[in-house]
Protein backbone atom coordinates (compact mmCIF):
# COMPACT_ATOMS: atom_id res chain seq x y z
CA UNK A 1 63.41 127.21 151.16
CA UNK A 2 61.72 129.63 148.77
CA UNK A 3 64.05 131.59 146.07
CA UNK A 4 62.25 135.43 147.39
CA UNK A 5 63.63 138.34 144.58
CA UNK A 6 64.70 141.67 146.63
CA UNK A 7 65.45 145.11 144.94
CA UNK A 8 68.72 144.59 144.15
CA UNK A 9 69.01 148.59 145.02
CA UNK A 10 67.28 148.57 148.07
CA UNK A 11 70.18 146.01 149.51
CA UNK A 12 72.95 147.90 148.14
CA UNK A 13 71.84 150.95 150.49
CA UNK A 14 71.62 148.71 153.17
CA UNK A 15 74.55 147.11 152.46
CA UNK A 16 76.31 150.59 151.92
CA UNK A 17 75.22 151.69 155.57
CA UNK A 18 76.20 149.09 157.42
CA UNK A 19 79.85 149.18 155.33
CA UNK A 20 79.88 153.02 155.86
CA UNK A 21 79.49 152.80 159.75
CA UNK A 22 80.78 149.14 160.72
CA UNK A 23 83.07 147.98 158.10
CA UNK A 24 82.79 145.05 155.84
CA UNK A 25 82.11 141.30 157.32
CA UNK A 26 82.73 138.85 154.71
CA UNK A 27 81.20 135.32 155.28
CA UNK A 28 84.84 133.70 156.35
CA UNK A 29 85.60 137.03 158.42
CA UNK A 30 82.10 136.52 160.26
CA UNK A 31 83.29 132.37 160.93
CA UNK A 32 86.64 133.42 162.05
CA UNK A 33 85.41 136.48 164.52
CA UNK A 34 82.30 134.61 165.28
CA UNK A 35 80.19 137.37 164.58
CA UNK A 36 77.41 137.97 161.93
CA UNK A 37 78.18 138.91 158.18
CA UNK A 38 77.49 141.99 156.38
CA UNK A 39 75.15 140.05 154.17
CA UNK A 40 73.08 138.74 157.09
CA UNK A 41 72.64 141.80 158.88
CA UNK A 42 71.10 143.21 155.17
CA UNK A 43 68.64 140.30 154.99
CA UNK A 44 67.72 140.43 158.74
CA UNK A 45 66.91 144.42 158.08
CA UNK A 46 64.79 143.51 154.92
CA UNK A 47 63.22 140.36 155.88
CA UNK A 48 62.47 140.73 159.27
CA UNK A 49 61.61 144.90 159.66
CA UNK A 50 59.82 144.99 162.42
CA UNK A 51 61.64 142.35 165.06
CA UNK A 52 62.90 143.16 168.29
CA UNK A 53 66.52 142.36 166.99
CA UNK A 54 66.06 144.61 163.68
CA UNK A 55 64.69 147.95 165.51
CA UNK A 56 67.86 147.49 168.02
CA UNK A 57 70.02 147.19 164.85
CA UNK A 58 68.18 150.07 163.61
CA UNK A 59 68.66 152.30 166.63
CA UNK A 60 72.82 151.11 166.48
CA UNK A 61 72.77 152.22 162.90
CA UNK A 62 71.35 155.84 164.01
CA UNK A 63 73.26 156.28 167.06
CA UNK A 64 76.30 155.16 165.12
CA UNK A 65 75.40 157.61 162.17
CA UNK A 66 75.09 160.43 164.65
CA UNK A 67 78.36 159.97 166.55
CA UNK A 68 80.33 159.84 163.35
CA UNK A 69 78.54 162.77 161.80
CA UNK A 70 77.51 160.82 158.73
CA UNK A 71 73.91 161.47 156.48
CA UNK A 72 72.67 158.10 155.73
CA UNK A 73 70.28 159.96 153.01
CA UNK A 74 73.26 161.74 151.56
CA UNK A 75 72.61 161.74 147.61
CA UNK A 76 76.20 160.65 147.27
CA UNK A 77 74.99 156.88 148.71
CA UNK A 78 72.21 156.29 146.29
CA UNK A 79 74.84 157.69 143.32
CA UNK A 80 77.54 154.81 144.04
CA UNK A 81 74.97 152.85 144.39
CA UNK A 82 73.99 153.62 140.85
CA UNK A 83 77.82 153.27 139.95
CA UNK A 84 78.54 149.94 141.00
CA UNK A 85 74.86 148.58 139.15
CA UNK A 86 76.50 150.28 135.90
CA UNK A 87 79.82 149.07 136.89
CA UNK A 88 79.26 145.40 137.55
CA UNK A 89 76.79 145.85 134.12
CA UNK A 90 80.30 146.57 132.05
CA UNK A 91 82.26 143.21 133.44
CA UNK A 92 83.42 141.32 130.45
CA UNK A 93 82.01 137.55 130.78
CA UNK A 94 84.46 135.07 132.17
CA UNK A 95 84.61 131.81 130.62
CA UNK A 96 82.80 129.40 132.59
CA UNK A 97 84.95 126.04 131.34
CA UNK A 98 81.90 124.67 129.57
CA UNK A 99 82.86 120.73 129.55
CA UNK A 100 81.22 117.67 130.11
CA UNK A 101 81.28 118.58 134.07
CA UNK A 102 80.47 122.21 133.82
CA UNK A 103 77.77 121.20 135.98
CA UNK A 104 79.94 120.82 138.97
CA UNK A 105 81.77 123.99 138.35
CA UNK A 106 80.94 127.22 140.18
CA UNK A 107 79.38 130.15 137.54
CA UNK A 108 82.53 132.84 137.73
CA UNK A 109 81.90 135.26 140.18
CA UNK A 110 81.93 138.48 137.34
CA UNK A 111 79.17 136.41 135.55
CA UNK A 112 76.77 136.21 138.54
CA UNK A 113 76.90 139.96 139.46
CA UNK A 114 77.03 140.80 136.19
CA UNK A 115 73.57 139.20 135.70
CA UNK A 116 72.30 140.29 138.85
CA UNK A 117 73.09 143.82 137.79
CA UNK A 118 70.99 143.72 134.80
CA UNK A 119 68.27 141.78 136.38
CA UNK A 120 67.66 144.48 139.12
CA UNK A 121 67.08 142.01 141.80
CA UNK A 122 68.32 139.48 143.31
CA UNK A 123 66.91 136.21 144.66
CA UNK A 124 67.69 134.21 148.61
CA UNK A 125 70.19 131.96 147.07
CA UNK A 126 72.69 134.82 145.26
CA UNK A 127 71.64 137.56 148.15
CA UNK A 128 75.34 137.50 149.17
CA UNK A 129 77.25 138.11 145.91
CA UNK A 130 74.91 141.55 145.41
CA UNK A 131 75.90 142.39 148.99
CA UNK A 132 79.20 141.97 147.62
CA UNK A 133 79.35 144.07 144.72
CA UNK A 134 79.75 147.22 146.69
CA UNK A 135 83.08 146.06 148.45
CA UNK A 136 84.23 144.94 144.93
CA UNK A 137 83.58 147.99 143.44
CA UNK A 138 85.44 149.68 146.02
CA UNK A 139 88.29 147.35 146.12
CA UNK A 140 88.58 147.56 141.83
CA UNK A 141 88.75 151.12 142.48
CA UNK A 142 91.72 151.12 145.24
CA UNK A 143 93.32 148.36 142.15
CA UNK A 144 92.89 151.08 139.72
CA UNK A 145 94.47 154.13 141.77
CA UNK A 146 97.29 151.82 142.67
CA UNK A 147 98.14 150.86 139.47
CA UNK A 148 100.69 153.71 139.29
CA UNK A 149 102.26 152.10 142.55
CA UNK A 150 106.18 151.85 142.44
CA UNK A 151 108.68 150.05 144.96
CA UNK A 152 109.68 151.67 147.75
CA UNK A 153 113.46 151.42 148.88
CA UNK A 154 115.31 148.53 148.58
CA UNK A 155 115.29 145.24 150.76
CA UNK A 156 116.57 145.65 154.50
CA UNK A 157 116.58 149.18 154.23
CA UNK A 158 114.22 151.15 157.31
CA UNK A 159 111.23 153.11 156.02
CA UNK A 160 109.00 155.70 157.81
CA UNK A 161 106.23 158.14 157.35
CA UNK A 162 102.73 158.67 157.02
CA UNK A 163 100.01 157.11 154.76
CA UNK A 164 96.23 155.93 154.46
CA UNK A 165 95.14 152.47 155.88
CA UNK A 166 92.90 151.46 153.20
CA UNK A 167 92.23 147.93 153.94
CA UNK A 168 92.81 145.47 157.23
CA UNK A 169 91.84 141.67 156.38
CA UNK A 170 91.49 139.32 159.34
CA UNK A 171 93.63 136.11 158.36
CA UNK A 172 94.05 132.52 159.71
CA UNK A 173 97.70 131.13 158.99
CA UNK A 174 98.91 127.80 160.40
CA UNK A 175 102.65 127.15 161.37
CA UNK A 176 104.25 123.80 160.70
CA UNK A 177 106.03 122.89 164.14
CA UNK A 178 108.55 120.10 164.15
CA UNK A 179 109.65 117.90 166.65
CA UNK A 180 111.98 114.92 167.19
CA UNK A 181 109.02 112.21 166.76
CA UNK A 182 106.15 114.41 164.36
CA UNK A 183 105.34 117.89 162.88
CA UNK A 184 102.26 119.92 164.56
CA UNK A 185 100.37 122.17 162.54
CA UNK A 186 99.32 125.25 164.87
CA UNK A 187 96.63 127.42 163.78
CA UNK A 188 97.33 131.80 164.64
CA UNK A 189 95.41 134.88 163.59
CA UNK A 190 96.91 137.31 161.83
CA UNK A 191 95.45 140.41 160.11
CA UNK A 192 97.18 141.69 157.15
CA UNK A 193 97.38 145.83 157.02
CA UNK A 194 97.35 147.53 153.98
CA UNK A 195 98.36 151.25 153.34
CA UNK A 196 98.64 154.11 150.45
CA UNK A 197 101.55 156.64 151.13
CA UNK A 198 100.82 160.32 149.82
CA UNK A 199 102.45 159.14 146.26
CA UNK A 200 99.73 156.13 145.74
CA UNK A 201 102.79 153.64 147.22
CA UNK A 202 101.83 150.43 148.48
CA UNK A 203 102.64 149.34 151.70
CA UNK A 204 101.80 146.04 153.20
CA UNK A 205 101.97 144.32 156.84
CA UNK A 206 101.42 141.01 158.74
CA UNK A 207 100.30 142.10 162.30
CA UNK A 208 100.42 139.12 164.94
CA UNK A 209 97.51 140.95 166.60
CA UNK A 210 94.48 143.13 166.28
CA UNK A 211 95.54 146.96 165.43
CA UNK A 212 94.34 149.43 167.23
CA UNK A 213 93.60 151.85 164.08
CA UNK A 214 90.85 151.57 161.46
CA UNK A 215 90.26 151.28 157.46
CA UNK A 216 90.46 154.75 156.46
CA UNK A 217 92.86 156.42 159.58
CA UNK A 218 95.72 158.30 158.99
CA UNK A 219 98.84 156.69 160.57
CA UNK A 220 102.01 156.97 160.99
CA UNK A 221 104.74 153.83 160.11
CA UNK A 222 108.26 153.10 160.82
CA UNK A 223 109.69 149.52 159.57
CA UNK A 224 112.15 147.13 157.68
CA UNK A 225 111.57 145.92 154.19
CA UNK A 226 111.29 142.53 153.50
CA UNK A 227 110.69 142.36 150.03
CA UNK A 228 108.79 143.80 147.35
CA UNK A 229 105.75 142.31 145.95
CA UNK A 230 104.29 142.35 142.25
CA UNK A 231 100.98 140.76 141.69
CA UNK A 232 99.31 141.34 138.28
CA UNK A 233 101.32 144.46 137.62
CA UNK A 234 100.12 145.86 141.12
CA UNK A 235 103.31 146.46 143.36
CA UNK A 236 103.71 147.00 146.88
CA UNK A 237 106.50 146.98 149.43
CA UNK A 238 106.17 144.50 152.16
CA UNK A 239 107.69 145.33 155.93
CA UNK A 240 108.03 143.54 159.16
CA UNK A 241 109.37 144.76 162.42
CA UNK A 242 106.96 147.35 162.14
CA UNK A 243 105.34 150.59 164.33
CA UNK A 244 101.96 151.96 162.90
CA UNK A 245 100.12 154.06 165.27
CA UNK A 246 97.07 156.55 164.21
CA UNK A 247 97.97 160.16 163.81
């Protein structure tokens, strides 16, 4: 398979619009909902411009754009673009474990964008990590506003209110079930629902089935706290039991 170079700023637009209007579709998301990636509907659009499939992507894309009132061309796309090239420019290097195997070990994810960003292109074999960088960016963002997130309550006690959904992740967990005679391991899906309450308080939620609101909604949420979580100086409060309905 040839290694083709694209513009790494031509698939960061593309990338961008299909975020903007369908969401992000990570390679494992796209395996568990059986659906395509983010990343391949890019390449499809840049390698393949004028197929059948393409123009009806196209023509989704526009119709899509229209019904949610959003400019495609809008300057502000092309500068976050420009932000996360400079952005993924200023990573610090990881260090890649160089040893006598270093040749089976995977080159640390902030190392390959980093070089793509400087590059200004990216070839076949890497075209997913630039697709990537844009969700990154965004996600390294949402890490630095919540840094200032506090606990809410205390465990067992019943929360409610309003706040921002800013991330739903589609999950698979498996369940250990025993019996007399053997255990059974039983696969579920479960999405895990993230919010931001009006003080930049984190709020997380295992759903046992698709919800019905989007990244981005404003919702209502009434529920019990089951503990509080504090990853990497990031806390959140975690809740169960819980009602979350778009207001």
């Amino acid at each position: 398979m040839s290694n083709k170079s694209y513009s790494l700023k031509k698939v960061l637009l593309c990338t961008l619009a299909e975020i903007e209007l369908f969401g992000w579709v990570s390679s494992k998301d796209a395996q568990l909902e059986m659906k395509q990636s983010t990343a391949d509907r890019v390449k499809m659009h840049i390698d393949h411009p004028k197929s059948m499939e393409t123009k009806l992507r196209r023509q989704e894309l526009i119709d899509t754009a229209k019904a949610k009132g959003i400019d495609l061309f809008d300057s502000k796309f092309e500068q976050e673009v420009n932000e996360v090239i400079e952005w993924a420019k200023n990573l610090q290097l990881q260090d890649s474990r160089s040893t006598s195997f270093a040749k089976f070990v995977a080159e640390p994810y902030d190392n390959v964008i980093r070089g793509i960003a400087y590059e200004g292109s990216v070839t076949s074999r890497k075209f997913g990590f630039a697709c990537s960088m844009l969700q990154s960016y965004r996600l390294a963002q949402k890490r630095q506003n919540q840094a200032g997130s506090n606990f809410i309550g205390v465990v067992g006690d019943i929360i409610s209110g309003t706040a921002n959904v800013i991330n739903i992740k589609a999950m698979v967990c498996t369940d250990t079930k025993k019996t007399y005679r053997r255990s059974q391991s039983i696969q579920r899906k479960t999405w895990l629902v993230i919010l931001s309450t009006n003080e930049n308080n984190v709020i997380k939620w295992w759903a046992n089935s698709q919800p019905t609101f989007n990244v981005g909604d404003r919702v209502s949420f009434a529920g019990k706290i089951k503990k509080h979580d504090d990853f990497k100086g990031y806390k959140s409060t975690v809740i169960n039991y819980a009602k979350i309905k778009k207001v």
